[in-house]
Protein backbone atom coordinates (compact mmCIF):
# COMPACT_ATOMS: atom_id res chain seq x y z
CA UNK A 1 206.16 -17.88 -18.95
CA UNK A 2 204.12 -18.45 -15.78
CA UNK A 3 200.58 -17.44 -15.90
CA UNK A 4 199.13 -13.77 -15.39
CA UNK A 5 198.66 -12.73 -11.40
CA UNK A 6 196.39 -10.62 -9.86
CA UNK A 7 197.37 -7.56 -7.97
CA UNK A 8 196.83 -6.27 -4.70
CA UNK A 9 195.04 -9.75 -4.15
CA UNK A 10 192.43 -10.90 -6.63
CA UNK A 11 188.74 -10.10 -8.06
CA UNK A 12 186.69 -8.58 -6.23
CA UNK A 13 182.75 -10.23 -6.27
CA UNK A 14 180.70 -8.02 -8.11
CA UNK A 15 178.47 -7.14 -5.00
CA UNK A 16 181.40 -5.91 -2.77
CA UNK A 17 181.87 -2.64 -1.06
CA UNK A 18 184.61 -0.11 -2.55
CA UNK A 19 187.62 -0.93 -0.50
CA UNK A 20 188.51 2.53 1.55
CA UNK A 21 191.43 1.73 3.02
CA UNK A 22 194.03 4.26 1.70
CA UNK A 23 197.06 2.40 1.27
CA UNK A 24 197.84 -1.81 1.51
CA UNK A 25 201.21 -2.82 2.66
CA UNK A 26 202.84 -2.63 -0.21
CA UNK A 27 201.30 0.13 -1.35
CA UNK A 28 202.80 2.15 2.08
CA UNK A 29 205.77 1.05 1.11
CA UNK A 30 205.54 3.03 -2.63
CA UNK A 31 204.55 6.17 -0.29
CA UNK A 32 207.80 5.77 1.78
CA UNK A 33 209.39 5.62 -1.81
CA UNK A 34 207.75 8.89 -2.74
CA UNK A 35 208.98 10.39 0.34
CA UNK A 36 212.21 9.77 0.02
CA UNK A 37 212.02 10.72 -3.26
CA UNK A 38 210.65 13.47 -2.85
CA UNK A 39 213.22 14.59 0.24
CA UNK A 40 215.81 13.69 -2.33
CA UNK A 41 215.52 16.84 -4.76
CA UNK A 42 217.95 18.98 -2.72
CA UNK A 43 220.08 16.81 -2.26
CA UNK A 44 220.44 15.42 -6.47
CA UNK A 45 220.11 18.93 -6.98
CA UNK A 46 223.20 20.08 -5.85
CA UNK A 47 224.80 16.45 -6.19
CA UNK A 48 224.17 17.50 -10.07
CA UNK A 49 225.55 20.92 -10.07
CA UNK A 50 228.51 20.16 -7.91
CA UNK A 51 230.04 17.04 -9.70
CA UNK A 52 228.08 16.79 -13.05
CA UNK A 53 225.33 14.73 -13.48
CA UNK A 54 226.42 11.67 -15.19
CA UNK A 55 229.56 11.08 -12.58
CA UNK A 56 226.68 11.69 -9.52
CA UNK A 57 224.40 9.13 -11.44
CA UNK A 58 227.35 6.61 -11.54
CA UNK A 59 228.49 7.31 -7.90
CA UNK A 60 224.74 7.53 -6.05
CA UNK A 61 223.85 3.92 -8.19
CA UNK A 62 227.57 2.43 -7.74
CA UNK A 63 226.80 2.98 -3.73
CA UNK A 64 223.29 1.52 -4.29
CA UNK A 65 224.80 -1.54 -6.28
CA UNK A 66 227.30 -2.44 -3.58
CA UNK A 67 224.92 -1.74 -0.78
CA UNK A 68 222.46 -4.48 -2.44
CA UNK A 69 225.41 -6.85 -3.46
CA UNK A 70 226.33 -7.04 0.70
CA UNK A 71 223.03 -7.57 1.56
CA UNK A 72 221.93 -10.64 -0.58
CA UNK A 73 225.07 -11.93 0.20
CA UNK A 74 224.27 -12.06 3.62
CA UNK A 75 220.79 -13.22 2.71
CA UNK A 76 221.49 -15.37 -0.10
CA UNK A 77 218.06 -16.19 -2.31
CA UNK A 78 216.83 -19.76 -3.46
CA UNK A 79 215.43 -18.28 -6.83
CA UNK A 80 217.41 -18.33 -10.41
CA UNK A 81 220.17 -15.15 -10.72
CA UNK A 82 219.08 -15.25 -14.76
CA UNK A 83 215.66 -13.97 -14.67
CA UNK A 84 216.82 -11.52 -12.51
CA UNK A 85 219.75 -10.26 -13.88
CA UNK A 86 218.23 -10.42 -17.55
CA UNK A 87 215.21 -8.13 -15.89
CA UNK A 88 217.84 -5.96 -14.08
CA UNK A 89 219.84 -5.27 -17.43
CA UNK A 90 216.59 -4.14 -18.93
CA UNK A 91 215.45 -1.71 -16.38
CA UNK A 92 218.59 -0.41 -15.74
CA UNK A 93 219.16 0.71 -19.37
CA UNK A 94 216.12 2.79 -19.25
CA UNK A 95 216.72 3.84 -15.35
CA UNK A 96 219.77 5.14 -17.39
CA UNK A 97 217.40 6.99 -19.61
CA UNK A 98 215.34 8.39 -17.30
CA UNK A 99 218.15 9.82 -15.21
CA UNK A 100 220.10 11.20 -18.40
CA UNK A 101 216.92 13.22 -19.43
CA UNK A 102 215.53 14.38 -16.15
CA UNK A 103 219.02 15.42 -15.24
CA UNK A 104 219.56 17.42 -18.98
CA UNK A 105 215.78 19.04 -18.83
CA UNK A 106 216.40 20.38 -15.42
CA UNK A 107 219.47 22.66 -16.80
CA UNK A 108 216.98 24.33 -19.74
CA UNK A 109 213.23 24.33 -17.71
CA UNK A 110 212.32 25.52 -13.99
CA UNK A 111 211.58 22.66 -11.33
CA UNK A 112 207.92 22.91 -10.99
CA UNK A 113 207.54 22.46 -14.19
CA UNK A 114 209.93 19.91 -14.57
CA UNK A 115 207.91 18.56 -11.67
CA UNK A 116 205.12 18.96 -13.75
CA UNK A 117 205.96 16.86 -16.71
CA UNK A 118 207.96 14.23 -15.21
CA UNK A 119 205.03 12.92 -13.32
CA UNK A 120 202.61 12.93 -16.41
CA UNK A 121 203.93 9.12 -16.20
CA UNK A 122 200.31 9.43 -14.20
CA UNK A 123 198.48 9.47 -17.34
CA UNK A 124 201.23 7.39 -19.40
CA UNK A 125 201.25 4.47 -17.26
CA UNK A 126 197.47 3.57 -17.73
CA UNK A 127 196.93 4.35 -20.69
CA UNK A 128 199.99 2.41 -21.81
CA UNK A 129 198.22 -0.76 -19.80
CA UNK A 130 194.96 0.34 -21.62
CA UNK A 131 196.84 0.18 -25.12
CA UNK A 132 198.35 -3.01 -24.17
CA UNK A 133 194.94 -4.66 -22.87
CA UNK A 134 194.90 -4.05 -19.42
CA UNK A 135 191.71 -2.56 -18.81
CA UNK A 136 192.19 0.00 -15.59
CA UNK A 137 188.52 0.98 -14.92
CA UNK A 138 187.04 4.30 -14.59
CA UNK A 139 188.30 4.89 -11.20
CA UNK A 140 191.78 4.44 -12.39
CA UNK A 141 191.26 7.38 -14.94
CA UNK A 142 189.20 9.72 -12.48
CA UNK A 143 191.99 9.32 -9.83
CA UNK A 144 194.10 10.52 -12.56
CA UNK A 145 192.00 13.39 -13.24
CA UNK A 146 192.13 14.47 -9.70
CA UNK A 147 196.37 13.92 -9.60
CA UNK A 148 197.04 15.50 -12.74
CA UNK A 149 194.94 18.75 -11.62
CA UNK A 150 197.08 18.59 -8.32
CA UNK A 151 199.94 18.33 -10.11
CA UNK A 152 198.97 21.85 -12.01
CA UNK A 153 198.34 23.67 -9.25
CA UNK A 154 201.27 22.27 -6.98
CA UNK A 155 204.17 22.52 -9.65
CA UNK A 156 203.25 24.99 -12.60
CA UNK A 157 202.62 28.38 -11.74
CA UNK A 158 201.00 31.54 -13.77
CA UNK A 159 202.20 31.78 -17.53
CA UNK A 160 203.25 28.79 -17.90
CA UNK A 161 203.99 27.93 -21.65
CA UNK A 162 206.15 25.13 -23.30
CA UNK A 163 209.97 25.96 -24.29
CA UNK A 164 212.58 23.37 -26.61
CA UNK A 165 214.17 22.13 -23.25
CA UNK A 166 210.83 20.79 -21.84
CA UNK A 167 210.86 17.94 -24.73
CA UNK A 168 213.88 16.37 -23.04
CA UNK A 169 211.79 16.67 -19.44
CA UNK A 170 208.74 14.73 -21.28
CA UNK A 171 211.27 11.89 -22.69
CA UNK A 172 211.79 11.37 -19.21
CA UNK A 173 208.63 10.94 -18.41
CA UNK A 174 208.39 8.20 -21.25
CA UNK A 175 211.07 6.40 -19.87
CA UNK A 176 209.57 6.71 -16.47
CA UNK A 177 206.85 5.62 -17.48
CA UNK A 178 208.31 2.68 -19.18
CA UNK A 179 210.21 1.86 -16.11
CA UNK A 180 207.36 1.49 -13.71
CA UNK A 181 205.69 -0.80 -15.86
CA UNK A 182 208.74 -2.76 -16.12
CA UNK A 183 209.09 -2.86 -12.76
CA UNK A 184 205.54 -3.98 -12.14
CA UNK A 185 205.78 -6.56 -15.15
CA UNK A 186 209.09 -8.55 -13.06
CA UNK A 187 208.59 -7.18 -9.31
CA UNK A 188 206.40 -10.52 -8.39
CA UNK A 189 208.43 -12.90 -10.35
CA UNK A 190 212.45 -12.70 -9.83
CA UNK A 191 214.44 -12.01 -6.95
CA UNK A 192 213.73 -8.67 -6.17
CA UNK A 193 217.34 -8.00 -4.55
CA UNK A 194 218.84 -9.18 -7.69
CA UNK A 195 216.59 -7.27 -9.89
CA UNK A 196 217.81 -4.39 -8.04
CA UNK A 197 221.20 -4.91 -7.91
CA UNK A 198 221.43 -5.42 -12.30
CA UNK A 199 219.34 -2.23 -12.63
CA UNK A 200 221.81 -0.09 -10.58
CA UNK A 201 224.91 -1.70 -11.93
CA UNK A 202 223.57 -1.53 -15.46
CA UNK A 203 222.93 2.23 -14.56
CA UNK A 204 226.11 2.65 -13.07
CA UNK A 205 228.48 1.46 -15.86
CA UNK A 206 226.39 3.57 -18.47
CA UNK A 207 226.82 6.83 -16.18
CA UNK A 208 230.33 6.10 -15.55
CA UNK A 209 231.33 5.61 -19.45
CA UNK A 210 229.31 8.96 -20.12
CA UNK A 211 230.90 10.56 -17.36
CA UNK A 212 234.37 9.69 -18.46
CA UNK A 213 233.37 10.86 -22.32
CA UNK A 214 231.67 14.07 -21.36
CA UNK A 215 232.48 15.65 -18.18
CA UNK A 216 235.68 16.74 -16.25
CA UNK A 217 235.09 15.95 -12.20
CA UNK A 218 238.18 16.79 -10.12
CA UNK A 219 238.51 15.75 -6.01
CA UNK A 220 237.02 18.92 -5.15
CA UNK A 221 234.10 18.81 -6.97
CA UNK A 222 233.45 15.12 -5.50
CA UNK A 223 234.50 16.14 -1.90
CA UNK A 224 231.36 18.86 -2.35
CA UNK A 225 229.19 16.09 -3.83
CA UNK A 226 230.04 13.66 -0.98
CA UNK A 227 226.76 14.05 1.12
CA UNK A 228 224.36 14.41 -2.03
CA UNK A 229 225.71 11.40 -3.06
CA UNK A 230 225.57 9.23 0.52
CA UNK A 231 221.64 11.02 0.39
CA UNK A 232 221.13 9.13 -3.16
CA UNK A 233 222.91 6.23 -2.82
CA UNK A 234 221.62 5.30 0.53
CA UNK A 235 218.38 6.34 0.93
CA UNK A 236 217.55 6.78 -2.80
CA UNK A 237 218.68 4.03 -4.69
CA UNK A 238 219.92 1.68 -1.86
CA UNK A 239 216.19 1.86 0.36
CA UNK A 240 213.57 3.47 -2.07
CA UNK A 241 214.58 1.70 -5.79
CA UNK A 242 214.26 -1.72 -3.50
CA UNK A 243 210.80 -0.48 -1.99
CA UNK A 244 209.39 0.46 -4.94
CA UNK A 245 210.06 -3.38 -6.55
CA UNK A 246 209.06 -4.80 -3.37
CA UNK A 247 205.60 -2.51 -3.77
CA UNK A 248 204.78 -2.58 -6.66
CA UNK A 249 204.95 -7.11 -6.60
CA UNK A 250 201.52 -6.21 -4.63
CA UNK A 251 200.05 -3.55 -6.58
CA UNK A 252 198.92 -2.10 -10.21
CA UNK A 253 201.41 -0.49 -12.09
CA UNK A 254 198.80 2.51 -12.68
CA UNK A 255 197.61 2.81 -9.23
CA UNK A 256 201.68 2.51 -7.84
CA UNK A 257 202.42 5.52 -10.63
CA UNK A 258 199.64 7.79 -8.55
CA UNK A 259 201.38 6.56 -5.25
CA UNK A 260 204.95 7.85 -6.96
CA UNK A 261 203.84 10.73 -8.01
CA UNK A 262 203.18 12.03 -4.67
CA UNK A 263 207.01 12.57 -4.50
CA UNK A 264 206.17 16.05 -5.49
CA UNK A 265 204.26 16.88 -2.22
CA UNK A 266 206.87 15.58 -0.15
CA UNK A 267 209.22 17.77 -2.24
CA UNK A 268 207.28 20.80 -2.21
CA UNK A 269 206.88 20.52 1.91
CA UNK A 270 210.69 19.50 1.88
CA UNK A 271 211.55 22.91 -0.27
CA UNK A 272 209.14 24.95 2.43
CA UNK A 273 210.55 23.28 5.15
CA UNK A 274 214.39 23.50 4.53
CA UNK A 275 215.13 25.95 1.93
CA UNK A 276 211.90 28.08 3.17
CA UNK A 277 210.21 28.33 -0.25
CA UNK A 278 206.67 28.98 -0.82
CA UNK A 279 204.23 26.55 -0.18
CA UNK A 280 200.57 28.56 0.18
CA UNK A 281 197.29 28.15 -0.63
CA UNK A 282 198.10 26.91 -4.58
CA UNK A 283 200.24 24.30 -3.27
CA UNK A 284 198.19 23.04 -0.57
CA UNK A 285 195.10 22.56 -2.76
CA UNK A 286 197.35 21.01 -5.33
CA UNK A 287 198.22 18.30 -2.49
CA UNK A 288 194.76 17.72 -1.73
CA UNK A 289 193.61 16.66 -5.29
CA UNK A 290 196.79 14.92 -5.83
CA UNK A 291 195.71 12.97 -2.51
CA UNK A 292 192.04 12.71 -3.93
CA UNK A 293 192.99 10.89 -6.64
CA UNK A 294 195.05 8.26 -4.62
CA UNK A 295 191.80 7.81 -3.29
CA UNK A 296 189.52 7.66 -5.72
CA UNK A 297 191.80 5.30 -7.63
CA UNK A 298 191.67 2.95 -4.80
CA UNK A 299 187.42 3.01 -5.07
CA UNK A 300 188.54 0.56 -8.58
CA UNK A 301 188.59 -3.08 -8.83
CA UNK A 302 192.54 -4.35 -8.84
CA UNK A 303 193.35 -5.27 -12.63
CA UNK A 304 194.96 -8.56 -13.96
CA UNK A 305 198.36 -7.36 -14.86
CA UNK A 306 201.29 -9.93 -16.26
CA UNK A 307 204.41 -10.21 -14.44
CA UNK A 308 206.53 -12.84 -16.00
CA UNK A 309 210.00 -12.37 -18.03
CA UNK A 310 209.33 -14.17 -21.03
């Protein structure tokens, strides 16, 4: 196991000034992952209800898989394919989780508050590093404070209470959760192409044996699932999954989960700016805390966080 790194590049002296720069490089990569993400839930959305969501899983991460499998082989890698693909395996079964959930709480809860839920990984992520020993400081949990508020005021609207489908929505959060720490644990350590390519495949066979078991797609169904799934596979899985490894390698794994979670603005100014849905005063002050506590996570020193495959 090679020895702990420090992200977003080292300990800062005791005596220096916060760092205000918004986003690193890697960091602005994790936002472009966000807003693709985030430009992406019209286009899973009716992916899902065309074709079923296990068979658009399988067909959005089977386009990803061969997409990355083309391009390392035109860039071949010097580092070990084990690692890697032992790494890839392991996120991809609970990419496979993640998906499965978020896909079955979406049919039984409304999408702001699926919204809602899904990114409590905000909260889950550092205080599964705190649990584990990573200490996050108290900048980490005050730009928490700020996104989780956002998060209320952007996704969950008046009367909101808790129904029996919105468990399956916060198992997906787990998972997410669990996969972004993941993620960060491998991202600086293995070939990230081949980390990607084993998650998506892993992802891909699960879907497709579920799909097979559970569903019934026919040609017309996956003729009006074609573009969702170029959207997904592309831009989703092929560009963002990729991005996110590559930013998080120069990041926390709590202060990348803030980044992520901004996904939510992007989709709620995607919504009001394609489907014309309502995006007022709620939503805008939701996107300014949300924003405020990218910030005020960044006032933190970076934390020692281990990113080896044992």
């Amino acid at each position: 196991m090679s020895e702990p790194s420090i992200a977003a590049g080292g300990t800062e002296p005791a005596t220096a000034l916060p760092n205000l720069r918004l986003f690193s490089g890697p960091e602005f990569k994790l936002l472009l992952v966000a807003l693709i993400w985030g430009f992406d839930f019209v286009a899973q959305r009716q992916g899902v209800l065309g074709s079923g969501p296990f068979f658009f899983n399988a067909a959005s991460f089977g386009l990803g898989a061969l997409i990355l499998g083309v391009r390392r082989r035109l860039s071949p890698s010097e580092l070990p394919i084990a690692p890697a693909r032992r790494a890839g395996i392991l996120t991809g079964l609970v990419l496979f989780g993640a998906m499965s959930f978020q896909s079955a709480g979406l049919a039984h809860t409304g999408a702001g508050k699926a919204a809602f839920i899904t990114c409590l990984y905000i909260v889950l992520v550092p205080l599964a590093m705190h649990l584990s020993g990573v200490r996050g400081g108290r900048w980490a949990w005050i730009g928490c404070g700020f996104s989780l508020m956002g998060l209320w005021f952007l996704c969950v609207q008046p009367g909101f209470t808790l129904a029996p489908g919105d468990l399956l929505v916060l198992a997906c959060s787990v998972f997410w959760t669990a996969h972004i720490l993941l993620v960060g644990r491998f991202a600086a350590s293995v070939d990230q192409d081949a980390l990607s390519f084993w998650q998506f495949a892993t992802c891909t066979a699960l879907s497709l044996g579920c799909s097979l078991g559970f569903e019934s797609v026919g040609i017309g169904q996956v003729r009006d699932s074609l573009l969702p799934i170029l959207y997904n596979g592309v831009l989703s899985a092929g560009v963002a999954y990729s991005l996110q490894i590559s930013g998080q390698g120069g990041t926390s794994s709590s202060r990348a989960a803030l980044i992520l979670s901004l996904e939510t603005v992007f989709a709620g100014l995607g919504g009001w700016f394609f489907l014309h849905e309502r995006f007022g005063a709620r939503e805008a002050l939701g996107s300014l805390l949300m924003l405020a506590g990218v910030l005020a996570s960044r006032l933190g020193k970076p934390v020692l966080e281990t990113r080896a495959l044992e």
